[in-house]
C-alpha atoms as a PDB file:
ATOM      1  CA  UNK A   1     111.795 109.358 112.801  1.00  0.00           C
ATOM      2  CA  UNK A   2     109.071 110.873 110.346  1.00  0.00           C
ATOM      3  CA  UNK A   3     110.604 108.693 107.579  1.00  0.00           C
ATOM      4  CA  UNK A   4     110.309 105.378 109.643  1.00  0.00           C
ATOM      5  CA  UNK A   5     106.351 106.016 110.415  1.00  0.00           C
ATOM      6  CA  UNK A   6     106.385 106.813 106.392  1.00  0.00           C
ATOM      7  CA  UNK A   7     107.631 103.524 105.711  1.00  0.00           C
ATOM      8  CA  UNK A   8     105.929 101.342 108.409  1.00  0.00           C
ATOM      9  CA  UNK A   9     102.606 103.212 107.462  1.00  0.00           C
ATOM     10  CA  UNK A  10     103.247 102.087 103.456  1.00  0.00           C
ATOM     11  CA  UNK A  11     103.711  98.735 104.499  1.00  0.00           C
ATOM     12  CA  UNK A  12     101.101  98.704 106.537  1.00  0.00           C
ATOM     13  CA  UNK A  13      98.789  99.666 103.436  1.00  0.00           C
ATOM     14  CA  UNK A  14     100.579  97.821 101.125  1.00  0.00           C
ATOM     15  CA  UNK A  15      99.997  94.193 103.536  1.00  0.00           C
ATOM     16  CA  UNK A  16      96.276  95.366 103.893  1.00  0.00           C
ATOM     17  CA  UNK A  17      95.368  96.220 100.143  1.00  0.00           C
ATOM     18  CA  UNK A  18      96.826  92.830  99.128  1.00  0.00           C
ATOM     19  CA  UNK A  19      94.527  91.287 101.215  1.00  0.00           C
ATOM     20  CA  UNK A  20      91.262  93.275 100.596  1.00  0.00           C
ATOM     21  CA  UNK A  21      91.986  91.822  96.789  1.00  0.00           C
ATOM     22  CA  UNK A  22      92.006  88.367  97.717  1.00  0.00           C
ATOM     23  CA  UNK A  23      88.517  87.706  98.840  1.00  0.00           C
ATOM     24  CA  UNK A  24      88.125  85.263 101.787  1.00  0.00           C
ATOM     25  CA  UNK A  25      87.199  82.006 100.871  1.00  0.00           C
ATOM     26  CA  UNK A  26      85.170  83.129  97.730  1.00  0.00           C
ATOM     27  CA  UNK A  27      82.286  81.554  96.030  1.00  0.00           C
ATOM     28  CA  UNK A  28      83.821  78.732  93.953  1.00  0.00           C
ATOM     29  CA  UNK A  29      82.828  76.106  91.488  1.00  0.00           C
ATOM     30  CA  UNK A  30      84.054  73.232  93.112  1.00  0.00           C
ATOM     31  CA  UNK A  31      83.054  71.178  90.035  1.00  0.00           C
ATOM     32  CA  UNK A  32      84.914  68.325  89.764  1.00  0.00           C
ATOM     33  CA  UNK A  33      83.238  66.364  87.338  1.00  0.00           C
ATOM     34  CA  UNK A  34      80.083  67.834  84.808  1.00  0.00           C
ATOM     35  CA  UNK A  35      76.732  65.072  84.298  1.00  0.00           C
ATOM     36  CA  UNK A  36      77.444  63.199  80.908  1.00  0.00           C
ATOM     37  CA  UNK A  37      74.079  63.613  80.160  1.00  0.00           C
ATOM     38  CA  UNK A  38      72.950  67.304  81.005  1.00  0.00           C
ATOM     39  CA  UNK A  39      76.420  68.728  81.732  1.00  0.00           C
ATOM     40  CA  UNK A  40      75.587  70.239  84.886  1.00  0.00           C
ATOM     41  CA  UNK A  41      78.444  71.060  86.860  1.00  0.00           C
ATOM     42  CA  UNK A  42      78.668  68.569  90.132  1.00  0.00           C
ATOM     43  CA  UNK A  43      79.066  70.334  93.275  1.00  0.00           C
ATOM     44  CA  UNK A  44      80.408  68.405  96.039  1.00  0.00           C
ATOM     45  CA  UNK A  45      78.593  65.975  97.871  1.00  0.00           C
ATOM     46  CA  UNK A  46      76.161  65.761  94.465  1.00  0.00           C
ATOM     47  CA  UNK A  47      76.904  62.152  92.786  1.00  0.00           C
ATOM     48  CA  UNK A  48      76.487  60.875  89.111  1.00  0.00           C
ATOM     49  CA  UNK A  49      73.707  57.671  89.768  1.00  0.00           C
ATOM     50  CA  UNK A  50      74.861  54.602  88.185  1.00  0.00           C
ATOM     51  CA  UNK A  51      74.794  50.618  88.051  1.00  0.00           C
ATOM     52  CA  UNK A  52      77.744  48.794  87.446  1.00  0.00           C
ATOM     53  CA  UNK A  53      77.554  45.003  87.069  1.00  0.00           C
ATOM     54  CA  UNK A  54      79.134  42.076  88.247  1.00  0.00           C
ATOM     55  CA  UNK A  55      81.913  40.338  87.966  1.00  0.00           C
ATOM     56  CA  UNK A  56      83.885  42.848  90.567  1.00  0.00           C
ATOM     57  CA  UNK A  57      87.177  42.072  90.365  1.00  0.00           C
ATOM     58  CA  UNK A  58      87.740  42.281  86.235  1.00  0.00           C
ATOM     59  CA  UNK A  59      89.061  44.928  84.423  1.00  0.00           C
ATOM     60  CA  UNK A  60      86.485  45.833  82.186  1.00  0.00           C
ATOM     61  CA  UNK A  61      82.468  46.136  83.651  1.00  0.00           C
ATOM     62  CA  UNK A  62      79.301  46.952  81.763  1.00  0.00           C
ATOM     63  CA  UNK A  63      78.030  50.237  83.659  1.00  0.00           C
ATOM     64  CA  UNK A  64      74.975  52.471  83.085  1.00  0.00           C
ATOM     65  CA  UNK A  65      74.386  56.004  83.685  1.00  0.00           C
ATOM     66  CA  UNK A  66      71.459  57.275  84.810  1.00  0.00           C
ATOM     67  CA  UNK A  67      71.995  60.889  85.741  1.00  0.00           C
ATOM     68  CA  UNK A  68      73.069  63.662  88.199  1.00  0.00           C
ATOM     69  CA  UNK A  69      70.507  64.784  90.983  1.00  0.00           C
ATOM     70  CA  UNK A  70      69.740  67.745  88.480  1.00  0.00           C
ATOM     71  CA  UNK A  71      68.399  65.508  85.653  1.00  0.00           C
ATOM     72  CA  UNK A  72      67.222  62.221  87.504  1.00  0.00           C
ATOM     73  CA  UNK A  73      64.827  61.136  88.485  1.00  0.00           C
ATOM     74  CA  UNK A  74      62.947  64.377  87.384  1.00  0.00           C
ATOM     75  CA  UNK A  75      65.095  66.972  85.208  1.00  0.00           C
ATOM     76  CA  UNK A  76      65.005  70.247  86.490  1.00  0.00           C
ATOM     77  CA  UNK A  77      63.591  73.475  84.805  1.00  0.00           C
ATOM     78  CA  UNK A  78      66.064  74.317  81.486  1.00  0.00           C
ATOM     79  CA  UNK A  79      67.582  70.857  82.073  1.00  0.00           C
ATOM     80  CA  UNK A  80      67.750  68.452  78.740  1.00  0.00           C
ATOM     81  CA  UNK A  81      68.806  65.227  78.823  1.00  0.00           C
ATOM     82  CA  UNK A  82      71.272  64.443  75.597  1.00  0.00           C
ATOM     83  CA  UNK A  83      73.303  61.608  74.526  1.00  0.00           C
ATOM     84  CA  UNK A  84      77.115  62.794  73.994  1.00  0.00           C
ATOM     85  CA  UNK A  85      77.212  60.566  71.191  1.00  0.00           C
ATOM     86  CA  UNK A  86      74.167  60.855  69.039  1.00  0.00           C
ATOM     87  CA  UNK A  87      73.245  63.723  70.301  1.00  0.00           C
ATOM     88  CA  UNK A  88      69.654  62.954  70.203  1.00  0.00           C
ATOM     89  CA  UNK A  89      67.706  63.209  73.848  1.00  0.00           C
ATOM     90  CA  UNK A  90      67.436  61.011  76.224  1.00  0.00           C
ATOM     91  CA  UNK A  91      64.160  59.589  77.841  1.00  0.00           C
ATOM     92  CA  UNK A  92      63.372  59.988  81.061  1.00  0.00           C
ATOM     93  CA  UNK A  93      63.536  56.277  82.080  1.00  0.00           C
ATOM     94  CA  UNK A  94      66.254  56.432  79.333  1.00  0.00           C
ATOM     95  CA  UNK A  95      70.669  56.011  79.842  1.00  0.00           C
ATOM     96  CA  UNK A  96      73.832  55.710  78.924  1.00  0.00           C
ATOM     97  CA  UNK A  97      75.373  52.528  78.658  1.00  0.00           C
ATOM     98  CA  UNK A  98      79.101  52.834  79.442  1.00  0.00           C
ATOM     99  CA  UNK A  99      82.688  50.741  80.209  1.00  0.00           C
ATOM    100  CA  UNK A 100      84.020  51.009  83.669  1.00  0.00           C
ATOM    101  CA  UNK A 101      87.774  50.256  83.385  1.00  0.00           C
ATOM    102  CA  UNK A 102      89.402  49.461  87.014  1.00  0.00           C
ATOM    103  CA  UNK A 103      92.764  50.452  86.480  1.00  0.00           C
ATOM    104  CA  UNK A 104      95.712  48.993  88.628  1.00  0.00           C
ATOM    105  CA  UNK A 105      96.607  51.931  91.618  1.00  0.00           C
ATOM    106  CA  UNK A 106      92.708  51.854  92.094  1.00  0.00           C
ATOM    107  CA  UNK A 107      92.083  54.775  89.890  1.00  0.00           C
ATOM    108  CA  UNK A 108      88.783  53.953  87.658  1.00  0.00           C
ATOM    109  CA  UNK A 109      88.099  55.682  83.816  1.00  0.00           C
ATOM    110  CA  UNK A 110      84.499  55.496  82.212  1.00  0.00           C
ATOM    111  CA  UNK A 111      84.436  55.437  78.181  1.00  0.00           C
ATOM    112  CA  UNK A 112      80.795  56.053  77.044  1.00  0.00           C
ATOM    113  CA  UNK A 113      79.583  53.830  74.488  1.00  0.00           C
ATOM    114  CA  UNK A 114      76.378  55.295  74.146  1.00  0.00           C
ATOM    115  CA  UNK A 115      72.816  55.964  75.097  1.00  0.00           C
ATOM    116  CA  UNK A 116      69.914  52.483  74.975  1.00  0.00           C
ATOM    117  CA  UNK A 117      68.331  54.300  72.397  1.00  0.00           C
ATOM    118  CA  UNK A 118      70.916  54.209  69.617  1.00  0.00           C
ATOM    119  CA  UNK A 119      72.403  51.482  70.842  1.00  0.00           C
ATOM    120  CA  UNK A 120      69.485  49.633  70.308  1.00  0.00           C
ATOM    121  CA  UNK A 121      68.997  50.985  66.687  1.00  0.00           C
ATOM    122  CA  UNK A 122      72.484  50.031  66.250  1.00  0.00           C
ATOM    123  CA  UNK A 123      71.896  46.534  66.955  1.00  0.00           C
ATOM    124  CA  UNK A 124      68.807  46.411  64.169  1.00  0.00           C
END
């Protein structure tokens, strides 16, 4: 009898420690994506503001990239606004221009070209 309350009561601690370690629904990032421009990690709900143009239903659109909420319109304290390809910073009213590919299965993929600042000292 004594050994089965020895056993039931090491279960019983052993069920109850394993859950005291796993902490209930913990703080997480739930970063899916991080800003191009100011890498802040995206919480959800929080959306990347773009423009893509027309035509709709081609492969390959022109897109620009404005920012996250934490770096447009107004950056937030710490927050710098960089170009991931010349690394040089980005204006305010500044962007990157970008490719939106439409891929078949409705999945999308962005390739970043670069920001209007060295693209336009590219085209000089």
């Amino acid at each position: 009898m004594g050994l089965c309350v020895i056993i039931i009561a090491l279960f019983y601690l052993a069920f109850f420690s394993r859950k005291k370690n796993v902490t209930p629904e913990a703080p997480k990032k739930n970063a899916l994506v991080n800003c191009p421009i100011c890498t802040s990690p995206l919480s959800k709900g929080e959306n990347i503001i773009s423009k893509v143009y027309r035509p709709m239903n081609v492969p390959d659109q022109r897109c620009t990239v404005s920012g996250c909420p934490h770096c447009y319109p107004v950056c937030e304290a710490g927050v710098r606004r960089v170009c991931p390809v010349c690394s040089k910073n980005i204006p305010q009213d500044g962007y990157l221009v970008s490719r939106l590919f439409n891929k078949t299965q409705g999945k999308k993929h962005v390739m970043i070209v670069g920001c209007n600042q060295c693209l336009h000292n590219e085209a000089r």
